[in-house]
N, C-alpha and C. Protein backbone atom coordinates (compact mmCIF):
# COMPACT_ATOMS: atom_id res chain seq x y z
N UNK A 1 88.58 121.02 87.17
CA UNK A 1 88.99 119.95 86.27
C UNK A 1 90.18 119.24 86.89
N UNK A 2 90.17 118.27 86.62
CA UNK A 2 91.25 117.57 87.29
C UNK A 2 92.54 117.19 86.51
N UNK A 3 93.71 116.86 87.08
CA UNK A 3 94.73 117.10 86.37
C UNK A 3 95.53 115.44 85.96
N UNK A 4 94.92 116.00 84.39
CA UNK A 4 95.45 114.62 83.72
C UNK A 4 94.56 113.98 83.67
N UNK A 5 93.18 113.67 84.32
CA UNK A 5 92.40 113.11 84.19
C UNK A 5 92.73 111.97 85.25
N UNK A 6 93.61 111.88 86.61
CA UNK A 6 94.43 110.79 87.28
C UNK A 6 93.49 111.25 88.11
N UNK A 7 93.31 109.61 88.85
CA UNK A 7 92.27 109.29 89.87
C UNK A 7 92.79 108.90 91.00
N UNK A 8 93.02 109.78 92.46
CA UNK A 8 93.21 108.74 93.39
C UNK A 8 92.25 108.31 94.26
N UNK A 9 92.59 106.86 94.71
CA UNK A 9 91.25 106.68 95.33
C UNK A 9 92.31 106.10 96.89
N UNK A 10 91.61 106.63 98.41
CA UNK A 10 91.80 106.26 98.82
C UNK A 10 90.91 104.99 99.87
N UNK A 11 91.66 104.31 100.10
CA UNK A 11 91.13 102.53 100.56
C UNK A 11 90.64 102.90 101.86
N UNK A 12 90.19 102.71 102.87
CA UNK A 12 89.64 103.30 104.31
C UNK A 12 88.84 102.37 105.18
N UNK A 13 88.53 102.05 106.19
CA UNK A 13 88.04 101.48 106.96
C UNK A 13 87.73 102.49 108.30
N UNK A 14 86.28 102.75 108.20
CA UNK A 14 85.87 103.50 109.22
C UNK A 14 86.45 102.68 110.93
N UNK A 15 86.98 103.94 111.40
CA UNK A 15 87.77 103.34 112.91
C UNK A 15 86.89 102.64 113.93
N UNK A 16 87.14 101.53 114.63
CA UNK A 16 86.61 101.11 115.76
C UNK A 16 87.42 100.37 116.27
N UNK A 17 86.87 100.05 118.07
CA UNK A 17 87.53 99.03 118.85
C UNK A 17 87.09 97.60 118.50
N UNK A 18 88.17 97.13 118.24
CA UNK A 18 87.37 95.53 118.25
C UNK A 18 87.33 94.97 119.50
N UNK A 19 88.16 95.75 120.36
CA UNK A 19 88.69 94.66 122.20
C UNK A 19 87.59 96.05 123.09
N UNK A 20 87.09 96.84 122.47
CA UNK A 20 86.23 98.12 123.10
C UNK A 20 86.88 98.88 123.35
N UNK A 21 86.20 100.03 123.81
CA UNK A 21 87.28 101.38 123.93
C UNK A 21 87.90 101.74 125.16
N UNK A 22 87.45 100.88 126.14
CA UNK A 22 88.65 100.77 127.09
C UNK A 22 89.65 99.48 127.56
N UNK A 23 89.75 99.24 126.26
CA UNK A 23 90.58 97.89 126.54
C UNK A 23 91.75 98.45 126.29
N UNK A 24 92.95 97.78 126.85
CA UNK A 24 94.08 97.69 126.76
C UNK A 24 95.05 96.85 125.77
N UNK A 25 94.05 95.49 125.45
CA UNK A 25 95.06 95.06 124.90
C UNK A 25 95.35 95.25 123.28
N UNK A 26 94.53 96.00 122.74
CA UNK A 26 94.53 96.91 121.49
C UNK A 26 94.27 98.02 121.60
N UNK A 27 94.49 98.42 120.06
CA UNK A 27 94.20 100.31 120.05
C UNK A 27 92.89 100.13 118.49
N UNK A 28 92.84 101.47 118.35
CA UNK A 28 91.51 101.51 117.36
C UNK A 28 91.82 100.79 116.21
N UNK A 29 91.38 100.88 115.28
CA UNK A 29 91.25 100.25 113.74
C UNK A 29 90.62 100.95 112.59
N UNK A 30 91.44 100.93 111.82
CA UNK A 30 91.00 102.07 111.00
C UNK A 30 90.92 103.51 110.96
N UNK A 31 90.37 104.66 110.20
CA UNK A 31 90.77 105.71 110.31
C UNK A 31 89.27 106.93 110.83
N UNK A 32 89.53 107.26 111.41
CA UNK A 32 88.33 108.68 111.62
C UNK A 32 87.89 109.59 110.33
N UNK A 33 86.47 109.84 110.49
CA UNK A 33 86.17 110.77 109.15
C UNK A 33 87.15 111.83 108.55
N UNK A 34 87.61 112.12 109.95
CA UNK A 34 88.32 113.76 110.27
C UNK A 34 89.30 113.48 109.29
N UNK A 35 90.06 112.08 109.63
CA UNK A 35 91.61 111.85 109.28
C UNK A 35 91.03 111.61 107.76
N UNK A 36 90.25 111.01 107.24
CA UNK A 36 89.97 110.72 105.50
C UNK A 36 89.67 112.26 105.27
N UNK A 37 88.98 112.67 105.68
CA UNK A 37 88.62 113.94 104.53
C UNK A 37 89.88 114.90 104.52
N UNK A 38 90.53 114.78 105.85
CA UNK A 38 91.74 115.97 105.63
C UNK A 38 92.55 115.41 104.33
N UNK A 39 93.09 114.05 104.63
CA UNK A 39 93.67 113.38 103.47
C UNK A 39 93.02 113.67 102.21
N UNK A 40 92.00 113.37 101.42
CA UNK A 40 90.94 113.74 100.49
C UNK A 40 91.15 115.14 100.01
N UNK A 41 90.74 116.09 101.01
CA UNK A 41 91.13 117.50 100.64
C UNK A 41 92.30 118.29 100.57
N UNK A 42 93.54 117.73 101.15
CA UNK A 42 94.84 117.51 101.23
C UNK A 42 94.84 117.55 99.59
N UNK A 43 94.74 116.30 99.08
CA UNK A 43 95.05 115.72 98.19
C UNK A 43 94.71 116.52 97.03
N UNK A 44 93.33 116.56 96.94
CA UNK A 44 92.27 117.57 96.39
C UNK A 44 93.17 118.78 95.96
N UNK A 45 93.16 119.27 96.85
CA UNK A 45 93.48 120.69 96.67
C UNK A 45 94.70 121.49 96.50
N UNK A 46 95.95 120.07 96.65
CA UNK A 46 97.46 120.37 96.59
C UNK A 46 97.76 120.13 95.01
N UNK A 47 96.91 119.16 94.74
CA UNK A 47 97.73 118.28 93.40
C UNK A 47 96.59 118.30 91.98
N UNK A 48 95.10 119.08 92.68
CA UNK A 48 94.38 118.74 91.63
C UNK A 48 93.79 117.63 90.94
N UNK A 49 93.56 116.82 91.75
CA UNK A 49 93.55 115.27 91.09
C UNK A 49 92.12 115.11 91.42
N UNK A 50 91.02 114.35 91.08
CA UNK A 50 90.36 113.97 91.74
C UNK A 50 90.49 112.71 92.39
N UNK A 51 89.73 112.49 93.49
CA UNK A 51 89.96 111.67 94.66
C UNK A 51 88.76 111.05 95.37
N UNK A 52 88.79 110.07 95.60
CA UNK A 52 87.55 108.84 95.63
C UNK A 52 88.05 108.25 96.94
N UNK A 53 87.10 108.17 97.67
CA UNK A 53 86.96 107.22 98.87
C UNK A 53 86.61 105.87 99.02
N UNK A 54 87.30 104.79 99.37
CA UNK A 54 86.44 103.47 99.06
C UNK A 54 86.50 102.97 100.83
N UNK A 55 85.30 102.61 101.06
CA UNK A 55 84.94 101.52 101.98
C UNK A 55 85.39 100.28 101.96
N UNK A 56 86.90 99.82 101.96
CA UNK A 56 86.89 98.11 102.05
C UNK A 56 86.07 97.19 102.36
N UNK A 57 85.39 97.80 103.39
CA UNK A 57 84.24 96.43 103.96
C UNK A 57 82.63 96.95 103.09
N UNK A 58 82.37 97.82 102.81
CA UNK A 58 81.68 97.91 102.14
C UNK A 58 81.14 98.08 100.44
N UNK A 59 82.69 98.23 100.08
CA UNK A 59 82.41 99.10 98.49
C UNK A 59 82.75 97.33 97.92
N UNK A 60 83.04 97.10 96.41
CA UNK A 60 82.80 96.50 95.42
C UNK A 60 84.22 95.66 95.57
N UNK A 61 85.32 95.29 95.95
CA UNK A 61 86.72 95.44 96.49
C UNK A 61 86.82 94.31 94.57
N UNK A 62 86.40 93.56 93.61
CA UNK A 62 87.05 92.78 93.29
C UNK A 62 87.71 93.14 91.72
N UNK A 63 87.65 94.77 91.53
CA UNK A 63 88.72 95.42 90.33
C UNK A 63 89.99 95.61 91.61
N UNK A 64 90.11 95.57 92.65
CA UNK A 64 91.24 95.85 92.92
C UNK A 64 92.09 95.03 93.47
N UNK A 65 92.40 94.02 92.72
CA UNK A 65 93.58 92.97 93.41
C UNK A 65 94.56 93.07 94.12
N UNK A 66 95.77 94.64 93.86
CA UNK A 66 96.31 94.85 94.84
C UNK A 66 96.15 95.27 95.79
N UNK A 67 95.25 96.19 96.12
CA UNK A 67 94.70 96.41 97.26
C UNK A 67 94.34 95.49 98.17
N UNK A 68 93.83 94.05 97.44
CA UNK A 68 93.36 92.99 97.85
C UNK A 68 94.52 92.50 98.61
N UNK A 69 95.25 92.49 97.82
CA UNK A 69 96.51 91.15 98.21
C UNK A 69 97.38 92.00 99.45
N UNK A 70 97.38 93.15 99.10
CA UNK A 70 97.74 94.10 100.37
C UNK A 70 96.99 94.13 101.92
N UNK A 71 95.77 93.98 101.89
CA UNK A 71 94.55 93.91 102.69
C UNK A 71 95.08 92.19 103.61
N UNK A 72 95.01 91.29 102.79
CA UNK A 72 95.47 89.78 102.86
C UNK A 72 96.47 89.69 103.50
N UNK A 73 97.61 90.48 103.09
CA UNK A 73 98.92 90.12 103.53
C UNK A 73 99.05 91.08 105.36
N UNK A 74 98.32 92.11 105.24
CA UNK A 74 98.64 92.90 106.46
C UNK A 74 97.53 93.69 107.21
N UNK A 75 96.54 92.94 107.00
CA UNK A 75 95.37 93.02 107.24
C UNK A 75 94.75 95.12 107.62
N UNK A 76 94.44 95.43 108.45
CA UNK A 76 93.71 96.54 108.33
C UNK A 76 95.13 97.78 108.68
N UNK A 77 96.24 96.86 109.25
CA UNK A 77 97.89 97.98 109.80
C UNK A 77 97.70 99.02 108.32
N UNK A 78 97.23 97.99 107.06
CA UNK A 78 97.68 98.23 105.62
C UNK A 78 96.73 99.58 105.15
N UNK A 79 96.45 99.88 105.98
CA UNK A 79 95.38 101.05 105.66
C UNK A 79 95.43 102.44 106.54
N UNK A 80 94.99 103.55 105.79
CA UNK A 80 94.95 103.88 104.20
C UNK A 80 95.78 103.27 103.25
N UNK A 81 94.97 103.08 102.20
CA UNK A 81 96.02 102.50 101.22
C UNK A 81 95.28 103.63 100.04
N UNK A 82 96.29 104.33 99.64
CA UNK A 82 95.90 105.13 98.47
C UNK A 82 96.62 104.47 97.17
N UNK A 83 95.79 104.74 96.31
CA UNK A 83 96.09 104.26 94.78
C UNK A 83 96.24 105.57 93.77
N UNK A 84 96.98 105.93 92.80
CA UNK A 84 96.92 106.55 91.85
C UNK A 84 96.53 106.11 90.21
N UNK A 85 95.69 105.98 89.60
CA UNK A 85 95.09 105.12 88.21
C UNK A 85 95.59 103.93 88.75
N UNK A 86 94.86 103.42 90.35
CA UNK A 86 95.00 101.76 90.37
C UNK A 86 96.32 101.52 90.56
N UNK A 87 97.36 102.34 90.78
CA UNK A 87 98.71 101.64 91.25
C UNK A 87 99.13 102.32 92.64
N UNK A 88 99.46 101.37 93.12
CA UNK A 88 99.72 101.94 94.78
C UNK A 88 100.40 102.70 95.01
N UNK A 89 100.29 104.06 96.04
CA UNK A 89 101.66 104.85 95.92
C UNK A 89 101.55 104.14 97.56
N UNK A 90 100.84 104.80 98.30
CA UNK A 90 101.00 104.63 99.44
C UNK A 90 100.12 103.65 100.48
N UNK A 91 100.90 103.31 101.57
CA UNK A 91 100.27 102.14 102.73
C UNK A 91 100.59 102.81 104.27
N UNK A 92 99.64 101.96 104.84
CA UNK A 92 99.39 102.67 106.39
C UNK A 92 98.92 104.29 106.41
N UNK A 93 99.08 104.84 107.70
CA UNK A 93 98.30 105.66 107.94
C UNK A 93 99.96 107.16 107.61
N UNK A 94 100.15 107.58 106.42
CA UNK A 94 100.83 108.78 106.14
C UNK A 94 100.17 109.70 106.45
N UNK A 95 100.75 110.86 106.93
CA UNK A 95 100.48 111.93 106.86
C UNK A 95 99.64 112.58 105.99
N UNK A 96 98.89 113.38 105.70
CA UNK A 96 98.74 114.12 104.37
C UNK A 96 99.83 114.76 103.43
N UNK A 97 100.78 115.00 104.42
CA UNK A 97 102.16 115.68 102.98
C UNK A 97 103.03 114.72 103.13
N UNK A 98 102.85 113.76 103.32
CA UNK A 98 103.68 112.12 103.04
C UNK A 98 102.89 111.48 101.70
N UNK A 99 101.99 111.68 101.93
CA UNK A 99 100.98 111.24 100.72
C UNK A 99 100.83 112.25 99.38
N UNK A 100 100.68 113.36 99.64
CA UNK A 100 101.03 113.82 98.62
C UNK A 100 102.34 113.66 97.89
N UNK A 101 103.59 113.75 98.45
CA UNK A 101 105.02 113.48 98.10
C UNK A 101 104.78 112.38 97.57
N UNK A 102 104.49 111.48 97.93
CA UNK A 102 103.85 109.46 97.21
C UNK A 102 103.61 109.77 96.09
N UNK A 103 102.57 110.54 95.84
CA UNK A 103 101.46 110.92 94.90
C UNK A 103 102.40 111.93 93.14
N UNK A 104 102.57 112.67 93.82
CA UNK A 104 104.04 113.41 93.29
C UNK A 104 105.22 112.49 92.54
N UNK A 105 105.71 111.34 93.02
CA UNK A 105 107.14 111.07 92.78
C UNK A 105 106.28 109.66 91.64
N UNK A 106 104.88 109.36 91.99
CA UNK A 106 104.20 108.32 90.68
C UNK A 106 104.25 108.88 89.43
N UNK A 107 103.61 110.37 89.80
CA UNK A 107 103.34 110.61 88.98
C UNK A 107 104.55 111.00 87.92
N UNK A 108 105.67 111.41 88.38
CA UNK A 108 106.68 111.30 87.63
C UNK A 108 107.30 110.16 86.79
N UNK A 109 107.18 109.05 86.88
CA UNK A 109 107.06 107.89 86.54
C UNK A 109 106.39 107.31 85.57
């Protein structure tokens, strides 16, 4: 059961090269399965919450305006972007116990 009934969902963009993978003049984009699910189960399993994965380029993006306007303003740097009931705790790529601490100090709030 999850605690409180609080939802986090994190925002994600499966990783790739846009300049290819041996280019130089960028680095990857977005995050690896490895890196979402540790985060996910991180999350999962520290705080009890349940926890939702969204595809930016693929999932439904238009209940989430801030995410949106976050996405807009700083394009994919802005990701992971985790949400707690829809309010942002955290942006860019945190740690898993950076994100939980995020997750933690909302919920106090």
């Amino acid at each position: 059961m999850s605690n409180n009934n609080k939802i986090v969902k994190i925002f994600t963009l499966p990783q790739r090269f846009p300049c290819g993978t041996e280019a130089s003049c960028c680095g990857p984009i977005g995050q690896t399965d490895e890196e979402i699910e540790s985060l996910k189960s991180t999350i999962k399993n520290n705080l009890n919450l349940e926890t939702e994965v969204v595809n930016v380029e693929i999932d439904d993006m238009r209940d989430y305006s801030a995410v949106l306007s976050l996405l807009h303003s700083f394009g994919a740097m802005a990701l992971p972007i985790i949400t707690l009931d829809d309010e942002v705790v955290s942006i860019g790529n945190a740690l898993p116990e950076e994100a939980i601490s995020a997750i933690k100090e909302k919920m106090k709030s």
